[in-house]
C-alpha atoms as a PDB file:
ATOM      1  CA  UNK A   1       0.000   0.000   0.000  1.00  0.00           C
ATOM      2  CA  UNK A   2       1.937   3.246  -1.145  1.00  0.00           C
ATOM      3  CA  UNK A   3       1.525   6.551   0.035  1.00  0.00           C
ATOM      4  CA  UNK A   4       0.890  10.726  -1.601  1.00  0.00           C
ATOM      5  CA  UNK A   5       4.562  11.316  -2.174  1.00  0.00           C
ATOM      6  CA  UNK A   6       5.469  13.927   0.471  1.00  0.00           C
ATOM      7  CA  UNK A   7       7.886  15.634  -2.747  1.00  0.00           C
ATOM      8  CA  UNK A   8       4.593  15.181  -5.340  1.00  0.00           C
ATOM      9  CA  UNK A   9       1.813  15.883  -3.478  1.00  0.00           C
ATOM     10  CA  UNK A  10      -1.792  15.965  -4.856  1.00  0.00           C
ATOM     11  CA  UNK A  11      -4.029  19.444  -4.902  1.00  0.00           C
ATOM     12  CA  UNK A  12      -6.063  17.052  -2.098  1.00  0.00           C
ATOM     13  CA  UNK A  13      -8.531  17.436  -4.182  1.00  0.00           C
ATOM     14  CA  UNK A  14     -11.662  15.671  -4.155  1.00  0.00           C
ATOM     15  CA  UNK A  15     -14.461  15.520  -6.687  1.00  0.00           C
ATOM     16  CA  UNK A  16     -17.391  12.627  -7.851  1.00  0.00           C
ATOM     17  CA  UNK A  17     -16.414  10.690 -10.350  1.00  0.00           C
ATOM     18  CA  UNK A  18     -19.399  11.581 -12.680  1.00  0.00           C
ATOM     19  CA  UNK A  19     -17.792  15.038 -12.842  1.00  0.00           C
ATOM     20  CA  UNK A  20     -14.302  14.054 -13.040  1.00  0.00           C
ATOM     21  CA  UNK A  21     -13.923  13.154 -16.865  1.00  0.00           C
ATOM     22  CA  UNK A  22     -14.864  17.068 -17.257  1.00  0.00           C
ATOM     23  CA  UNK A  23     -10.686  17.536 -16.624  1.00  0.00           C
ATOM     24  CA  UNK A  24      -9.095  15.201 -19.203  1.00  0.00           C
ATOM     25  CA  UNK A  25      -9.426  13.165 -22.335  1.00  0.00           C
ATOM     26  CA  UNK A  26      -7.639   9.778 -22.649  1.00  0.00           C
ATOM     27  CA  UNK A  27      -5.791  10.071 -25.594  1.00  0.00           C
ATOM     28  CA  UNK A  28      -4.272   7.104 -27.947  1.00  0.00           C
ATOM     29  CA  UNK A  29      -5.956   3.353 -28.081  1.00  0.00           C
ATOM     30  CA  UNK A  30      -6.562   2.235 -24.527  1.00  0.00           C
ATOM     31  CA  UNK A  31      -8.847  -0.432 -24.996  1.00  0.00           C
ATOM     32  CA  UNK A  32     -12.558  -1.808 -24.271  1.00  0.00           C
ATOM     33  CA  UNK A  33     -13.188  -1.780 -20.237  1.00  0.00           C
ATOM     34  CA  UNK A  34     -16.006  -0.849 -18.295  1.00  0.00           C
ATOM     35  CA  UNK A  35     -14.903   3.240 -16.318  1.00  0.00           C
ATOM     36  CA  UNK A  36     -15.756   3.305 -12.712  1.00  0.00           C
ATOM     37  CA  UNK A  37     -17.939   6.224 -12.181  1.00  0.00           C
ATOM     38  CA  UNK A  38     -19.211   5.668  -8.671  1.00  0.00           C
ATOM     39  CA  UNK A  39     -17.965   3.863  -5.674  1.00  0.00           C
ATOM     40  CA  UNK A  40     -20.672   0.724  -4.304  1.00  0.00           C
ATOM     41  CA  UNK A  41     -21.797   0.534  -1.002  1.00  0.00           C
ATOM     42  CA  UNK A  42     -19.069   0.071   2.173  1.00  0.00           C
ATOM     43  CA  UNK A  43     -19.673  -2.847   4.812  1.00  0.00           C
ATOM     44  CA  UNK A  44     -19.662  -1.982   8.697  1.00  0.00           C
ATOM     45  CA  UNK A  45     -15.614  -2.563   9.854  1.00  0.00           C
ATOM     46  CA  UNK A  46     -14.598  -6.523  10.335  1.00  0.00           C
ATOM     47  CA  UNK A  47     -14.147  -7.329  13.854  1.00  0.00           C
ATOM     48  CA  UNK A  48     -10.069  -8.138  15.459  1.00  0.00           C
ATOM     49  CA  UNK A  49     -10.308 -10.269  18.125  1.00  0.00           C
ATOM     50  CA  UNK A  50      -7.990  -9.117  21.335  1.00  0.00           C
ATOM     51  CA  UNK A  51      -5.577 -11.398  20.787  1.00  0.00           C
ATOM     52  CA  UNK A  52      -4.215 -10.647  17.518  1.00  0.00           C
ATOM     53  CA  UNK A  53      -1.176  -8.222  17.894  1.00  0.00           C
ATOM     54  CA  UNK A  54      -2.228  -4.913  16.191  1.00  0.00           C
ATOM     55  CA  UNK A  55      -0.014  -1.910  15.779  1.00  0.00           C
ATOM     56  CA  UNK A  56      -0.918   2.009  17.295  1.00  0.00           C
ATOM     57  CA  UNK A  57      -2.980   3.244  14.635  1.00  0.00           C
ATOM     58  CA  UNK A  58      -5.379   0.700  15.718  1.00  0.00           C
ATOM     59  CA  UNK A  59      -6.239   1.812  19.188  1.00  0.00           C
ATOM     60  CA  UNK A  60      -6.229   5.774  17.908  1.00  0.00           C
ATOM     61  CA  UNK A  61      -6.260   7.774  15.114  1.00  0.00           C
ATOM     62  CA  UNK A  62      -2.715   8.727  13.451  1.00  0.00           C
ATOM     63  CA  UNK A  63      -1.643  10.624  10.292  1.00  0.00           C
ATOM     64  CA  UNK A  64       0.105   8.207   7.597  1.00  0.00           C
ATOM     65  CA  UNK A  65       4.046   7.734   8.967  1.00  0.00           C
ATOM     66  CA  UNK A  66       6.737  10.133   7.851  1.00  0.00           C
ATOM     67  CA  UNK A  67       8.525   8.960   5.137  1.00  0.00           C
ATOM     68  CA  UNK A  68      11.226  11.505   5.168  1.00  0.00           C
ATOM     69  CA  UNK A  69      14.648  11.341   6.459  1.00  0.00           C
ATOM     70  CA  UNK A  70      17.554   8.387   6.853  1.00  0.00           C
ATOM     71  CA  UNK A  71      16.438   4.969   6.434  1.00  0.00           C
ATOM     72  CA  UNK A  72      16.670   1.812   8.725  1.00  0.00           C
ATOM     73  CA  UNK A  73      19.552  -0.424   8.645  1.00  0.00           C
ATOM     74  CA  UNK A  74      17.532  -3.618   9.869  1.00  0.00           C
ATOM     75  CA  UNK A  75      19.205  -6.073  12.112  1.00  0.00           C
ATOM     76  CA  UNK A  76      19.201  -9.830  11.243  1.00  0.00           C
ATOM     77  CA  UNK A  77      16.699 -10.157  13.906  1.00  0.00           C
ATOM     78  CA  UNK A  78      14.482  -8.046  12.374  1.00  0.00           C
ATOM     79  CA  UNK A  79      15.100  -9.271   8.572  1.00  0.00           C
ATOM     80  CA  UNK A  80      14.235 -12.275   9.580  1.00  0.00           C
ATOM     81  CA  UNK A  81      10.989 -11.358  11.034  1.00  0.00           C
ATOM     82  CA  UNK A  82      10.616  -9.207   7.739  1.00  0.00           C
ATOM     83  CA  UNK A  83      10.580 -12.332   5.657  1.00  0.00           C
ATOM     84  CA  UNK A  84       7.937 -14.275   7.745  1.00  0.00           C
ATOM     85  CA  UNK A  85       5.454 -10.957   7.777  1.00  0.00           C
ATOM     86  CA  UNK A  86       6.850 -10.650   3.488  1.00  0.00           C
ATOM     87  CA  UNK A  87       5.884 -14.460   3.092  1.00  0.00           C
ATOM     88  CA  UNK A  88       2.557 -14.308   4.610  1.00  0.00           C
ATOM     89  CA  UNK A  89       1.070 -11.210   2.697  1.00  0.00           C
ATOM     90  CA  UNK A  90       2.288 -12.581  -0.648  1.00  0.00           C
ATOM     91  CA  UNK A  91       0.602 -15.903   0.317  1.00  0.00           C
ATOM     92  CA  UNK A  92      -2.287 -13.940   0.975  1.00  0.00           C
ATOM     93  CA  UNK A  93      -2.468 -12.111  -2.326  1.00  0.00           C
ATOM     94  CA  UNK A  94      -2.142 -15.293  -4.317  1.00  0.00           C
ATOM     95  CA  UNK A  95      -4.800 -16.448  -2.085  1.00  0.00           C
ATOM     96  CA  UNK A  96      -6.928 -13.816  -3.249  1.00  0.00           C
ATOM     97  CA  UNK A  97      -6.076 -13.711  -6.904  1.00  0.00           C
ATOM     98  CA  UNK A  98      -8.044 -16.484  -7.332  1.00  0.00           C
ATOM     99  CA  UNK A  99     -11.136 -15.369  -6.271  1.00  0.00           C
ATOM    100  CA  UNK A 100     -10.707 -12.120  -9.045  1.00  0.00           C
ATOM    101  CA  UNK A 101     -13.296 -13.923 -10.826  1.00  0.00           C
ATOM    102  CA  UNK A 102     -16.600 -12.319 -12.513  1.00  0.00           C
ATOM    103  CA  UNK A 103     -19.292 -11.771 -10.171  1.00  0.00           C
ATOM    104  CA  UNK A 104     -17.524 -11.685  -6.869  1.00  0.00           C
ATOM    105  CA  UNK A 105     -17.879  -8.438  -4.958  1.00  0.00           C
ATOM    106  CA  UNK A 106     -14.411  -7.119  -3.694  1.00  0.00           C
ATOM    107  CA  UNK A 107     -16.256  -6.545  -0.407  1.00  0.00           C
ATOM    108  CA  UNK A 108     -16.092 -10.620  -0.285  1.00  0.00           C
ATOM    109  CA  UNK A 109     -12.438 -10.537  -1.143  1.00  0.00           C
ATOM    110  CA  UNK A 110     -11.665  -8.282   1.109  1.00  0.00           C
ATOM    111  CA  UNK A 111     -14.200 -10.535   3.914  1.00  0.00           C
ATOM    112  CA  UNK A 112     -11.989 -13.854   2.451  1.00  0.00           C
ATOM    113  CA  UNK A 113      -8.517 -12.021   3.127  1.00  0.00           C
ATOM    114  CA  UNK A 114      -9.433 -10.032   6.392  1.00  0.00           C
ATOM    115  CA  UNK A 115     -10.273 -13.973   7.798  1.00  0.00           C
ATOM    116  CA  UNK A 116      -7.032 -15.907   6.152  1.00  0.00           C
ATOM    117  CA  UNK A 117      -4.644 -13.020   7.956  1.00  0.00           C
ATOM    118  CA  UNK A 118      -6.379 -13.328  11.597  1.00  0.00           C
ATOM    119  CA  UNK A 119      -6.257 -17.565  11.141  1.00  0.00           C
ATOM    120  CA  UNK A 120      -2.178 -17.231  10.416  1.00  0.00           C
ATOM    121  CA  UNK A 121      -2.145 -14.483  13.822  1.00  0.00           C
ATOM    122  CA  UNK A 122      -1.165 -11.415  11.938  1.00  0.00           C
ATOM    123  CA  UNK A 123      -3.249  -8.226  11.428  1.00  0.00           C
ATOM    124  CA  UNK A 124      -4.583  -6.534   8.388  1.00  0.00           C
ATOM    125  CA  UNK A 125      -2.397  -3.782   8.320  1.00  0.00           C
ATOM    126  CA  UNK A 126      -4.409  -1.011   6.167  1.00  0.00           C
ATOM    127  CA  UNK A 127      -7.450  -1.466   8.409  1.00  0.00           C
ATOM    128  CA  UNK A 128      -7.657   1.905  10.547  1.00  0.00           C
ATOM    129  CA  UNK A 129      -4.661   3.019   8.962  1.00  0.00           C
ATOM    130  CA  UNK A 130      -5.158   7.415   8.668  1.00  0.00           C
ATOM    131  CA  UNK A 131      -8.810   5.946   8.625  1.00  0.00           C
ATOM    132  CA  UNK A 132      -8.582   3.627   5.858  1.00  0.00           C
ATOM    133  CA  UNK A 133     -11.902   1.193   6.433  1.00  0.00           C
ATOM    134  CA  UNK A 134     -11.074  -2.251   5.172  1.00  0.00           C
ATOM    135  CA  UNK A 135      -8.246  -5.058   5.581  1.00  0.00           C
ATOM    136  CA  UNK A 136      -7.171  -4.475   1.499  1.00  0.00           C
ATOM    137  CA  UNK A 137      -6.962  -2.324  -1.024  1.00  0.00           C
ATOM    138  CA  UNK A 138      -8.791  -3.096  -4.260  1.00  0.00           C
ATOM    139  CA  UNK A 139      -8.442  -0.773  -7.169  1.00  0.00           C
ATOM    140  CA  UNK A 140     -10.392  -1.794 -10.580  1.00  0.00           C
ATOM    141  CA  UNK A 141      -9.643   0.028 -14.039  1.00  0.00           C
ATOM    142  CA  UNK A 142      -9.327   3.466 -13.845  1.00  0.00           C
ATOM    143  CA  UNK A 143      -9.218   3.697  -9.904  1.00  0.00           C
ATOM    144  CA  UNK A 144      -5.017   4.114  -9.692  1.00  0.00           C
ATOM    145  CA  UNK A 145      -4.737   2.798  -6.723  1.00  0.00           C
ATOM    146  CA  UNK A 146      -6.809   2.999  -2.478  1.00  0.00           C
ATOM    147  CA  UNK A 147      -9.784   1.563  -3.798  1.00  0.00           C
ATOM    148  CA  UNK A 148     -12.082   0.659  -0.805  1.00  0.00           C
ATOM    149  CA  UNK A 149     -13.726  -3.140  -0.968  1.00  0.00           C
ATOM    150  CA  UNK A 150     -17.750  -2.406  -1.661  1.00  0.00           C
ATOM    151  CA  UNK A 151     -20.310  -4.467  -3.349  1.00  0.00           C
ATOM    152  CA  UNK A 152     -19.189  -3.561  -6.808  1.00  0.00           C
ATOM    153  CA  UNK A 153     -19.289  -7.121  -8.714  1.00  0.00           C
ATOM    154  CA  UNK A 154     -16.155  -7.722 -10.871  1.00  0.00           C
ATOM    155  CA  UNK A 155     -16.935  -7.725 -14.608  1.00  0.00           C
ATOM    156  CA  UNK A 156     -15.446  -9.804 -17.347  1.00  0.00           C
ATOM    157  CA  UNK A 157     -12.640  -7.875 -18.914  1.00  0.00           C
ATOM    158  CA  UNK A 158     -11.647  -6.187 -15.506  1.00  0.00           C
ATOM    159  CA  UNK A 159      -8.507  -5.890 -14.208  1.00  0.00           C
ATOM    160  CA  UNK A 160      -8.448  -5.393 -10.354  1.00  0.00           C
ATOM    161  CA  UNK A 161      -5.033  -4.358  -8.693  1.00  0.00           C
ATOM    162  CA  UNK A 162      -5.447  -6.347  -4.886  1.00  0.00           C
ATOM    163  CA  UNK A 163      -2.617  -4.491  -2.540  1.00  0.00           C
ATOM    164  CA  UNK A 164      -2.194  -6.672   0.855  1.00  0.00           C
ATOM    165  CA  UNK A 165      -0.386  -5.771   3.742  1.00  0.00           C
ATOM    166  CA  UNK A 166      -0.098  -7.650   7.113  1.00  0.00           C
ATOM    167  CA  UNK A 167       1.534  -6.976  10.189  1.00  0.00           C
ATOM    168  CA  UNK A 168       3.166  -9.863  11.966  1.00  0.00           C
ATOM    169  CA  UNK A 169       4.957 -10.313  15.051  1.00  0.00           C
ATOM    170  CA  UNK A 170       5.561  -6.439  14.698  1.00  0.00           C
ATOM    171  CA  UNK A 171       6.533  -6.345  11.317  1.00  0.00           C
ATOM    172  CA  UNK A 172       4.389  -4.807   7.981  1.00  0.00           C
ATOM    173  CA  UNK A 173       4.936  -6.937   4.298  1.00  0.00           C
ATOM    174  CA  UNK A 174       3.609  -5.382   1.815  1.00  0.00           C
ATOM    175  CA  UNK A 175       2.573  -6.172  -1.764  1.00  0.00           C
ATOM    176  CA  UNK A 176       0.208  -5.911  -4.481  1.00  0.00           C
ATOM    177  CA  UNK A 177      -0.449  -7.316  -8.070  1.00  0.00           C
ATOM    178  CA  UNK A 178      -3.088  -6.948 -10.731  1.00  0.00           C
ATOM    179  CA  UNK A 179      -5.396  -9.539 -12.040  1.00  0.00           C
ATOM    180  CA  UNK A 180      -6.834 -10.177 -14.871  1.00  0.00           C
ATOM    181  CA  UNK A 181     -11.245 -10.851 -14.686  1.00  0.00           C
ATOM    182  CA  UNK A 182     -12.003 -12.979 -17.669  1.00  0.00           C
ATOM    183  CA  UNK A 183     -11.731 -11.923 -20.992  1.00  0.00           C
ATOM    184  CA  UNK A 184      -9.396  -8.928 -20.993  1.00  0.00           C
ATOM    185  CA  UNK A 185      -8.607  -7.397 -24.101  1.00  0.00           C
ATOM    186  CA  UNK A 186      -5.230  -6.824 -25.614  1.00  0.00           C
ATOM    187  CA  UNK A 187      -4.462  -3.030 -24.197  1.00  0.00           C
ATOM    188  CA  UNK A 188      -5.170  -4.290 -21.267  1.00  0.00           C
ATOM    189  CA  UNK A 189      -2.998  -7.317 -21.645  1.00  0.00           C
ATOM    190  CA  UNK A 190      -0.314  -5.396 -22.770  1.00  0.00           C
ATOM    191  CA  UNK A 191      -0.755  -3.040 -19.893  1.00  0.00           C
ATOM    192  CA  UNK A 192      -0.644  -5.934 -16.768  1.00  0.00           C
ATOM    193  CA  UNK A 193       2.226  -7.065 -18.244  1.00  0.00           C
ATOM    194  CA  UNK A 194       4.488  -4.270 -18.932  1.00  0.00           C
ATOM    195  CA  UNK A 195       3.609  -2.770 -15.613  1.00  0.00           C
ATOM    196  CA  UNK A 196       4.402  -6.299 -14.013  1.00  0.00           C
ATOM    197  CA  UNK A 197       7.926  -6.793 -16.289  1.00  0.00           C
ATOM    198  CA  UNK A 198       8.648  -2.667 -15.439  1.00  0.00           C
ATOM    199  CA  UNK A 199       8.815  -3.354 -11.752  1.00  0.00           C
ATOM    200  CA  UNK A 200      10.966  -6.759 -11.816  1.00  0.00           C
ATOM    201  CA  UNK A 201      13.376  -4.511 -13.861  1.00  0.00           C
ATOM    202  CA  UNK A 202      13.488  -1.901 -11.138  1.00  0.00           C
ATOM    203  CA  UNK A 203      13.827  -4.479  -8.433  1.00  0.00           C
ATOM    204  CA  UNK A 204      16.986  -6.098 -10.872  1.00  0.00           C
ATOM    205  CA  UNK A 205      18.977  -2.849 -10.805  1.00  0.00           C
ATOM    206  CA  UNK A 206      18.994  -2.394  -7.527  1.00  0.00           C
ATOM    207  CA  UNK A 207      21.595  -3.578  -5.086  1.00  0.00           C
ATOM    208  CA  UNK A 208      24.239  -2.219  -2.257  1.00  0.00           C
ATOM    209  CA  UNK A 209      25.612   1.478  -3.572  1.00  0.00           C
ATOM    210  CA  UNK A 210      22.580   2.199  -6.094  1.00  0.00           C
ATOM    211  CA  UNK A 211      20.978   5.496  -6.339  1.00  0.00           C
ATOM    212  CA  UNK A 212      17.892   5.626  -5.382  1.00  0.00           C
ATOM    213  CA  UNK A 213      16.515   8.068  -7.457  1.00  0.00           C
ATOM    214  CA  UNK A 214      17.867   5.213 -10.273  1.00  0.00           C
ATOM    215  CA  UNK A 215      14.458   3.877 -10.001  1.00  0.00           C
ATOM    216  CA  UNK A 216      12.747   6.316 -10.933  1.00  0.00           C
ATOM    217  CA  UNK A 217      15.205   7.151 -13.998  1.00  0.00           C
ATOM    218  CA  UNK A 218      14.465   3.828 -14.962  1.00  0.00           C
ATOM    219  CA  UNK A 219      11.040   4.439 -15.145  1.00  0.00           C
ATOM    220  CA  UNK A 220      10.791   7.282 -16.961  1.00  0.00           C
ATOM    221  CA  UNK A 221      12.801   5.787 -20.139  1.00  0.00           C
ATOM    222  CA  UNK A 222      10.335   2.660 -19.666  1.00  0.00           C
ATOM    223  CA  UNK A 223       7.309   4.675 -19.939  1.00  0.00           C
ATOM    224  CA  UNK A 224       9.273   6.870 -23.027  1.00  0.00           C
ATOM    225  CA  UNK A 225       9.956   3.369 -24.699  1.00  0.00           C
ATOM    226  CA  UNK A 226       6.174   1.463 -24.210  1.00  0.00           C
ATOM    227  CA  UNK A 227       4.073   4.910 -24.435  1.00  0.00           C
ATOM    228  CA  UNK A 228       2.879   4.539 -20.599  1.00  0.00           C
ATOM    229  CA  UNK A 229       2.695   7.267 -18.395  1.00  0.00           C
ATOM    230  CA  UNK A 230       3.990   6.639 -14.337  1.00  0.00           C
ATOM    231  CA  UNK A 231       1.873   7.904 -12.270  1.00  0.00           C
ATOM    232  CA  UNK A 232       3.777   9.566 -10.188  1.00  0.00           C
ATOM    233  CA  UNK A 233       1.878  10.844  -7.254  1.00  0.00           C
ATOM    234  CA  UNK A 234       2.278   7.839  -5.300  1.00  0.00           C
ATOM    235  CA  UNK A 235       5.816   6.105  -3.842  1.00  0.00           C
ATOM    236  CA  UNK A 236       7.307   3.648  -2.627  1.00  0.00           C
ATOM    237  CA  UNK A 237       8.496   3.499   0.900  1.00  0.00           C
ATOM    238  CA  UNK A 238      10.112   2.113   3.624  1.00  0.00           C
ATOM    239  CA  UNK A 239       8.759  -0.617   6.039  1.00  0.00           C
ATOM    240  CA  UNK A 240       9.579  -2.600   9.548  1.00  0.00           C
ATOM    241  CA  UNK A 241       7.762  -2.050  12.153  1.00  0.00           C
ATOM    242  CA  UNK A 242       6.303   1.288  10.996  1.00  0.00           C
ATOM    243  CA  UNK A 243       3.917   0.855   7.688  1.00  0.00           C
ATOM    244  CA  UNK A 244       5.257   3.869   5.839  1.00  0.00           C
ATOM    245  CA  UNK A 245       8.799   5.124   6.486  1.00  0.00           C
ATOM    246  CA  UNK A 246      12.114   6.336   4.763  1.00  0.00           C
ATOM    247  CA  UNK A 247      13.400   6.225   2.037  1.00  0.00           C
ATOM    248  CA  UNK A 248      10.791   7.550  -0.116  1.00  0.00           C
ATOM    249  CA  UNK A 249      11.231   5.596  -4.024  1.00  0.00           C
ATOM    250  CA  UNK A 250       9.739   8.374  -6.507  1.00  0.00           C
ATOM    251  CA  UNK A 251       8.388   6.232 -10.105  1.00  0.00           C
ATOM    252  CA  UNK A 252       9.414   9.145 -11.926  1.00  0.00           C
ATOM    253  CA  UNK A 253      12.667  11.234 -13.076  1.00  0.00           C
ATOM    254  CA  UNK A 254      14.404  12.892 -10.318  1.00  0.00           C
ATOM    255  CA  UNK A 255      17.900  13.564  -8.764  1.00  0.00           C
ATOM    256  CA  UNK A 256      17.112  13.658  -5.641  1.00  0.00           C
ATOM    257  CA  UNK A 257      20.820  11.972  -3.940  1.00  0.00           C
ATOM    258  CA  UNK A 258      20.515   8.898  -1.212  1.00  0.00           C
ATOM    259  CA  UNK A 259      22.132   4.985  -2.183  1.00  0.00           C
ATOM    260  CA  UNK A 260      20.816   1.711  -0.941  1.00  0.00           C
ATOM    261  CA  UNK A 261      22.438   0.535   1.360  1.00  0.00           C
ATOM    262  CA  UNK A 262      22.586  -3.434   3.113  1.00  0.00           C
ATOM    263  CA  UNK A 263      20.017  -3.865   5.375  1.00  0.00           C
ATOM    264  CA  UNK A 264      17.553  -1.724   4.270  1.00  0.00           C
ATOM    265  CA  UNK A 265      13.881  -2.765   3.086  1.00  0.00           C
ATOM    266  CA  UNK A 266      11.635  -0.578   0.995  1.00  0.00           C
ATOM    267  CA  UNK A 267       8.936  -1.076  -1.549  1.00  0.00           C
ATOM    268  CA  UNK A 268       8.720  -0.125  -5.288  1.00  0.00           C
ATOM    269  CA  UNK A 269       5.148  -0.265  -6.822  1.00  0.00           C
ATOM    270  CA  UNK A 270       4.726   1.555  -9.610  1.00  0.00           C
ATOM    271  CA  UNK A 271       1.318   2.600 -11.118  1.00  0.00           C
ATOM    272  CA  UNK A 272       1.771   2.841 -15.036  1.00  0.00           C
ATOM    273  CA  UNK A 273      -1.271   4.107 -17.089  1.00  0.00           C
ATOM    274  CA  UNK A 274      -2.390   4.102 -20.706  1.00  0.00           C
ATOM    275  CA  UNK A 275      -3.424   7.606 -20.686  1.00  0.00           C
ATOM    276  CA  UNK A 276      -2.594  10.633 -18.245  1.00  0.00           C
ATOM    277  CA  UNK A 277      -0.794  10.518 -15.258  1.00  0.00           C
ATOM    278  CA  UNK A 278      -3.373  13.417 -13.675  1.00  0.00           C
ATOM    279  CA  UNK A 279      -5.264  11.489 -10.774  1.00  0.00           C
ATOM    280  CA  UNK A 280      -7.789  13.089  -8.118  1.00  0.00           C
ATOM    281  CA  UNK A 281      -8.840  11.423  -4.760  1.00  0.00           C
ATOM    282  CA  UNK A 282     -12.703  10.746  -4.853  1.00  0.00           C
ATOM    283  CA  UNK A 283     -15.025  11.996  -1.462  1.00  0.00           C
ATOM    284  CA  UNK A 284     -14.420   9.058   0.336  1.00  0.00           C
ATOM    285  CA  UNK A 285     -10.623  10.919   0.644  1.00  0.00           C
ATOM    286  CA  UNK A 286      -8.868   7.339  -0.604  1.00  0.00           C
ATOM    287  CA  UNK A 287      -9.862   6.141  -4.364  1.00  0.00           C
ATOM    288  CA  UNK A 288      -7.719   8.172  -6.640  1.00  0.00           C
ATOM    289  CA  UNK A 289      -8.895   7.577  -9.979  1.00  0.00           C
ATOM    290  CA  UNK A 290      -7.573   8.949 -13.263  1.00  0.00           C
ATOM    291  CA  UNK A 291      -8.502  12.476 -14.354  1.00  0.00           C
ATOM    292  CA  UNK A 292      -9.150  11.186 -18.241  1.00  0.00           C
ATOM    293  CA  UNK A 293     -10.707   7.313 -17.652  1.00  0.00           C
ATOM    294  CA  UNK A 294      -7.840   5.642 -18.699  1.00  0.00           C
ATOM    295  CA  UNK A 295      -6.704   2.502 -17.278  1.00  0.00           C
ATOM    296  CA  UNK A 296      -3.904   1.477 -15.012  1.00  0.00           C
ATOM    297  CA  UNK A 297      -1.816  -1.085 -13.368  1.00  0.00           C
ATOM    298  CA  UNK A 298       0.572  -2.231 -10.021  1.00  0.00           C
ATOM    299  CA  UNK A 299       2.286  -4.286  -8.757  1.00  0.00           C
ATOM    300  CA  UNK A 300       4.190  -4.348  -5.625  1.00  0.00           C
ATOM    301  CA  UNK A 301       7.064  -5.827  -3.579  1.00  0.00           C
ATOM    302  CA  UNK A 302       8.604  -5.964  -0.222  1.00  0.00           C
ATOM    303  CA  UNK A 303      12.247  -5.498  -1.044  1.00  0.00           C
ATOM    304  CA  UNK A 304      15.819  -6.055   0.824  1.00  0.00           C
ATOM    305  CA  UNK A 305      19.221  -4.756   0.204  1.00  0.00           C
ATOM    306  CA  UNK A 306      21.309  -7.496   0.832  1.00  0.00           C
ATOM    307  CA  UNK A 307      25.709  -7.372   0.381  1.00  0.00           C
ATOM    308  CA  UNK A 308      25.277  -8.661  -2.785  1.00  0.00           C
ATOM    309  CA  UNK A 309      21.896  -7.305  -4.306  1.00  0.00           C
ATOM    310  CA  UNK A 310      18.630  -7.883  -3.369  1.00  0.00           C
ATOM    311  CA  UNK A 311      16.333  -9.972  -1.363  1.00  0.00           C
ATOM    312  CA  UNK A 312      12.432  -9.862  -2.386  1.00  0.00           C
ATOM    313  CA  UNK A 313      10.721 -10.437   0.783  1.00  0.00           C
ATOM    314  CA  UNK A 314       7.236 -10.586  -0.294  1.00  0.00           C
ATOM    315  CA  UNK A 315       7.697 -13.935  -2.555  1.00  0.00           C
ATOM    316  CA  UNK A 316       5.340 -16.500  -2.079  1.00  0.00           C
ATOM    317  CA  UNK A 317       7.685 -19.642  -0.960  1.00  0.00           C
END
């Protein structure tokens, strides 16, 4: 689950959908899909039981963390907690891949994953998070990315991004992919899987000594080269024990100094589109949905810097 880049942040604006497409045209080919124009209807909060270990933001209301300033060098101790926490969300997220199928609500996904993280003793970690209602993120079509679970049914030729994040034994893992709903056409074939091959190349270039802001270079000459645009309002961050921390990973061209360095774990989950990269956040003040209708895609890992490269922590082993 990223975050509003503190560097890029939004206009906070928020509008209805049905007057959003007002702002923006989609322009080139971008396919045959079904726009989101309204959000669905938002079940009552799923019930923790006391004994599940839940972090602060459960027990009172707190911003989003700071993702600003030096990152964490993480101790073996807590790497290896990392991978358990960066096991169990992938496993999750498979888990719920499967049930992207037409006509299932993303309220029941959301019900199916929200259960399967309290049976392995962890804790959904965007539920309560800055307010956030539900145990997942689901984000269909044109919705970038913070979609809330309602009673939308998926539709064939959907493609739903599902973002999981659980907190276990103290430590956040934290990952995301998009899935295809039946018969998607080729755009938005071609989409999933350049947005899917775009982040395994960021993931490959990094390593011990690497730029940072190499990621986001990287990204920029992808989009250039498969006429995508990043949409760059959203980062990727660091994680531990905190959800959201430094070092802040921009998608999109920047200088901004800082190297990778062993021991520390961050997430890079771009959000490439077919159109625009102009987003707005709708009134529920979470689903940011593109400003001209055009699709887009995620996907998301847990990452380590190890001595010789990298470790991805949220791989489903």
């Amino acid at each position: 689950m990223g975050r509003i880049g503190l560097l890029n942040r939004l206009m906070n604006q928020k509008t209805t959908a049905r007057n959003l497409f007002q702002f923006g045209k989609v322009k080139g080919d971008t396919g045959k899909y079904e726009q989101i124009v309204s959000t669905g209807q938002v079940s009552p909060e799923r019930f923790v039981p006391e004994e599940i270990q839940k972090p602060a933001y459960y027990f009172k209301n707190m911003p989003p963390g700071n993702t600003l300033g030096s990152p964490e060098i993480k101790t073996q101790d807590q790497i290896d907690a990392m991978r358990l926490s960066g096991r169990l969300a992938a496993r999750i997220l498979r888990e719920c891949g499967k049930l992207a199928t037409v006509g299932i609500t993303t309220d029941q996904i959301d019900a199916f994953a929200h259960e399967r993280i309290l049976e392995s003793k962890a804790y959904p970690s965007p539920l309560r998070y800055a307010g956030f209602p539900k145990s997942i993120c689901t984000s269909i079509n044109n919705i970038a990315c913070h979609g809330i679970p309602d009673d939308r049914q998926l539709a064939d030729g959907d493609i739903i991004n599902i973002d999981v994040t659980v907190f276990l034994n103290g430590y956040h893992g934290d990952c995301s992919e998009t899935f295809r709903v039946g018969d998607v056409d080729e755009r938005g074939g071609f989409l999933v899987e350049a947005t899917k091959s775009c982040l395994d190349q960021c993931i490959s270039l990094c390593g011990p000594g690497v730029e940072f802001n190499e990621i986001g270079k990287f990204i920029d000459r992808y989009c250039d080269e498969h006429d995508l645009a990043s949409i760059a309002a959203f980062i990727g961050h660091g994680i531990g024990s905190y959800f959201h921390g430094p070092p802040e990973i921009l998608h999109y061209y920047n200088e901004i100094p800082g190297k990778m360095q062993p021991g520390m774990t961050f997430t890079i989950e771009p959000i490439l589109s077919l159109g625009g990269a102009e987003i707005a956040v709708l009134e529920d003040g979470w689903t940011a949905i593109s400003l001209d209708g055009a699709r887009s895609a995620q996907f998301e890992h847990t990452i380590l810097i190890t001595e010789t490269g990298t470790e991805i922590l949220t791989r489903d082993q």
